[in-house]
Protein backbone atom coordinates (compact mmCIF):
# COMPACT_ATOMS: atom_id res chain seq x y z
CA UNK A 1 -12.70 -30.60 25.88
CA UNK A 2 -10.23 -30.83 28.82
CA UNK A 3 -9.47 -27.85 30.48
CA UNK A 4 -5.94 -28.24 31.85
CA UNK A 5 -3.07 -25.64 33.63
CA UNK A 6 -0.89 -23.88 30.99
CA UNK A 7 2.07 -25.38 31.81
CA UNK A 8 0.39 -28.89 31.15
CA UNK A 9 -1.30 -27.10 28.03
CA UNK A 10 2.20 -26.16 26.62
CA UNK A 11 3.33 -30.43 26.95
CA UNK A 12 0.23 -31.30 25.01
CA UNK A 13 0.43 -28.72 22.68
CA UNK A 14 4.10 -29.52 21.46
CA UNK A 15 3.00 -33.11 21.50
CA UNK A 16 0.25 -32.78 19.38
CA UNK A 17 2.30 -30.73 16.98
CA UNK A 18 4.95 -34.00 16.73
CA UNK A 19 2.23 -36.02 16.53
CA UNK A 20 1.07 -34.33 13.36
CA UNK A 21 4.26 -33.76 11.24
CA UNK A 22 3.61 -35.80 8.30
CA UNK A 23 -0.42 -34.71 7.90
CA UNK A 24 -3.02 -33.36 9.79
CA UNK A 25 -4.11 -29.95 10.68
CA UNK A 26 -4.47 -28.37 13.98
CA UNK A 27 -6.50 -25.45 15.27
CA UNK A 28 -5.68 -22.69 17.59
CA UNK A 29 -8.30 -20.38 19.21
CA UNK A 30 -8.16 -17.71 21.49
CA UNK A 31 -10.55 -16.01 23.37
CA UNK A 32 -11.18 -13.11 26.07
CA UNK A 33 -12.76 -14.98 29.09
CA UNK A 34 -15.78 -12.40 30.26
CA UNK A 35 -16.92 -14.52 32.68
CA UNK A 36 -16.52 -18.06 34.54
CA UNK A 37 -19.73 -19.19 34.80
CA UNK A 38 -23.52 -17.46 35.92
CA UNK A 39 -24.62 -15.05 34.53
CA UNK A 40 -22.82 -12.23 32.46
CA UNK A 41 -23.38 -8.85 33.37
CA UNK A 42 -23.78 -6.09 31.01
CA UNK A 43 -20.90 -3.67 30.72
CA UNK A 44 -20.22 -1.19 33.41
CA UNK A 45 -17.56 1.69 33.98
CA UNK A 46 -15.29 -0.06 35.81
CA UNK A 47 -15.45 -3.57 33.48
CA UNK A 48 -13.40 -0.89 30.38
CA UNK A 49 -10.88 -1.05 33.12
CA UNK A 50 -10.42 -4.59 34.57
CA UNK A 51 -8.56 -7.22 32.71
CA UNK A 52 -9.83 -10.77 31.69
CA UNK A 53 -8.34 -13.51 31.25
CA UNK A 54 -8.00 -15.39 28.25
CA UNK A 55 -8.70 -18.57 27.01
CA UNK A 56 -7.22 -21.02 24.80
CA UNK A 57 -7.72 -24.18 22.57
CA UNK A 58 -6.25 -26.30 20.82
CA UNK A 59 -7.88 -29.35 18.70
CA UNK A 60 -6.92 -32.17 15.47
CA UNK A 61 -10.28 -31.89 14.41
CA UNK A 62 -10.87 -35.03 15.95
CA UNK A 63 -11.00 -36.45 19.30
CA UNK A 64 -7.77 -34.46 20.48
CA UNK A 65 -9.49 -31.07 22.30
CA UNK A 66 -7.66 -29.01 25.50
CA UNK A 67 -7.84 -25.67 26.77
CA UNK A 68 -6.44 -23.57 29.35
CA UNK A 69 -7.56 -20.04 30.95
CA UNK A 70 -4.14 -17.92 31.56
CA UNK A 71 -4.48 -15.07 33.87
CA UNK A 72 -3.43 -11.63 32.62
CA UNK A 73 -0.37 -11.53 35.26
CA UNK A 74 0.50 -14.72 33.67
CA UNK A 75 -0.14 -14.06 29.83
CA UNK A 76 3.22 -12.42 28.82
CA UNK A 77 5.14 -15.56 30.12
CA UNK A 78 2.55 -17.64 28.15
CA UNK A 79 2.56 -16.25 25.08
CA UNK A 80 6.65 -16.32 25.15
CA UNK A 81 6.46 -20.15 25.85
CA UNK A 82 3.89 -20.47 23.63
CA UNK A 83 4.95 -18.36 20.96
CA UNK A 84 8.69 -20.57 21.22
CA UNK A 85 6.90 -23.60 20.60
CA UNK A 86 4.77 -22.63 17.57
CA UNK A 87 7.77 -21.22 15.51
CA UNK A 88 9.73 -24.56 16.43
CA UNK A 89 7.33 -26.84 15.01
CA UNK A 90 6.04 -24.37 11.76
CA UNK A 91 9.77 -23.94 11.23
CA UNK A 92 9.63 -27.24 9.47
CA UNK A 93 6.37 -27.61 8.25
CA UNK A 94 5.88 -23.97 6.60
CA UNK A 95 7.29 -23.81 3.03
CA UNK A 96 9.35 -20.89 2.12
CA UNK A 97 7.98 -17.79 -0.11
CA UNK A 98 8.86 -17.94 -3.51
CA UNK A 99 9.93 -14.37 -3.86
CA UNK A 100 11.13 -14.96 -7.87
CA UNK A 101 8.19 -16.68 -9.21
CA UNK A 102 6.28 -14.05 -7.47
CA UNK A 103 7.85 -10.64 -8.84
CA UNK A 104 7.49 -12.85 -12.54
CA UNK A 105 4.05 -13.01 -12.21
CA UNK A 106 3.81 -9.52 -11.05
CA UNK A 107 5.93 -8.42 -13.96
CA UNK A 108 3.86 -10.38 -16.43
CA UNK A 109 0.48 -8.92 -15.05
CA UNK A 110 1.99 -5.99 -15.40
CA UNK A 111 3.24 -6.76 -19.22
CA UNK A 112 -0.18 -7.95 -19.46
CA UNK A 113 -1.88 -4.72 -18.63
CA UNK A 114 0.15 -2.20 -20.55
CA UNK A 115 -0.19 -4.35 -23.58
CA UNK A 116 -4.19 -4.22 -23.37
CA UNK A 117 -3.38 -0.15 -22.99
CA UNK A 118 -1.73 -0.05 -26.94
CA UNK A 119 -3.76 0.41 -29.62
CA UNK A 120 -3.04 -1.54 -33.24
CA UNK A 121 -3.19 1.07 -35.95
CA UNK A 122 -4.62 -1.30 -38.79
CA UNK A 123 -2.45 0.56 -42.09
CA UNK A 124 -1.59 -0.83 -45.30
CA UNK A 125 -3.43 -2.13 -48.74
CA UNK A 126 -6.57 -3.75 -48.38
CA UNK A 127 -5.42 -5.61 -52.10
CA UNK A 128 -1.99 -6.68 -53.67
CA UNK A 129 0.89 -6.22 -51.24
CA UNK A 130 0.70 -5.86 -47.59
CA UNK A 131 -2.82 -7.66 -47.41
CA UNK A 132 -1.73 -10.54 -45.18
CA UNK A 133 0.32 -7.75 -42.51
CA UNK A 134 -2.92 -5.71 -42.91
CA UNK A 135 -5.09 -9.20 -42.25
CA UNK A 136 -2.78 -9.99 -39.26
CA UNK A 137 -3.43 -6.39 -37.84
CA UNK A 138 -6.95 -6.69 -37.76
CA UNK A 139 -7.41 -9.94 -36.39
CA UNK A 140 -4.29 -8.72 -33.68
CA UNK A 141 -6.87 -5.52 -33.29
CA UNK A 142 -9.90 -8.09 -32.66
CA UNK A 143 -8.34 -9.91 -30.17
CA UNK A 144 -7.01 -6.81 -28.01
CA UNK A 145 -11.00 -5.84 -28.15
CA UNK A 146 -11.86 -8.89 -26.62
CA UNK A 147 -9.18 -9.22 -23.79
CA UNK A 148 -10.34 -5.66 -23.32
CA UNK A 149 -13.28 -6.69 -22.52
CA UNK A 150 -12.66 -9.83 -20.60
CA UNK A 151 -10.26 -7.75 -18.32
CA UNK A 152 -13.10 -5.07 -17.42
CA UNK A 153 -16.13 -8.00 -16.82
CA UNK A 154 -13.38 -9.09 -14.48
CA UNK A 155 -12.68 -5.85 -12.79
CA UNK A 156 -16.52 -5.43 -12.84
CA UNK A 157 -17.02 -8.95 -11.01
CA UNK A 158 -14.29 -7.91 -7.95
CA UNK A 159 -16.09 -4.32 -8.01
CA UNK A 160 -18.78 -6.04 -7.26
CA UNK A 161 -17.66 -8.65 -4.64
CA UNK A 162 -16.02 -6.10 -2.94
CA UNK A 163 -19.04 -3.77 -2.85
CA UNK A 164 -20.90 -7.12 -1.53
């Protein structure tokens, strides 16, 4: 990992972002900077107070790793360079929400749900005419049962992840 000045940081940083238009994936870390070498001290009164620097990284994955430490005086300059250059190359990589198929499948969860919340009233002759509505009903009633219970194993299962 090179450790290089910001300003050199931003270059390589916008380069590595061309470099990786068509594929590739690129990581971005930062980090408060306690200490710069020896040992770390345990925390103290005055350390709530006093400001740290932070440090960041960048890396392909591969053999492509730099970092830089910016200075708190200097960090609101940073981050407005920095912040320039990440929108201008996600501008073109980042695909745009798809705010209609979104609200459909929100709408047909929501179909979904209030269906499983009606009840079938099974009515009619069990012999002569009507049988095959009545048969329809029943098996229309069966099936309700068992999304019923599909739905609440499933909101049993997330209870339970969540809980986790």
């Amino acid at each position: 990992m090179q450790l290089v000045d910001n300003e050199d940081f931003l270059k390589r940083v916008s380069t590595l972002f061309e470099s990786n238009t068509k594929s590739g994936s690129i990581w971005l870390t930062h980090k408060r900077l306690l200490h710069e070498g020896g040992d770390a001290h345990m925390s103290s009164e005055d350390d709530k107070d006093k400001e740290h620097p932070c440090l960041i990284r960048v890396t392909d994955g591969n053999e492509v790793k730099y970092s830089t430490v910016v200075q708190p005086g200097d960090l609101e300059t940073f981050h407005a360079t920095y912040g320039n250059i990440l929108k201008s190359s996600m501008a073109t990589t980042l695909r745009k929400r798809d705010k209609k198929r979104e609200k459909q499948k929100a709408e047909e969860a929501a179909r979904k749900k209030r269906q499983l919340q009606q009840e079938i009233v099974v009515e009619g002759a069990k012999r002569g005419a009507g049988r095959r509505k009545r048969q329809r009903k029943v098996k229309a009633a069966m099936k309700l049962e068992e999304a019923k219970k599909r739905a609440q194993e499933k909101e049993e299962a997330k209870a339970r992840t969540k809980s986790s």
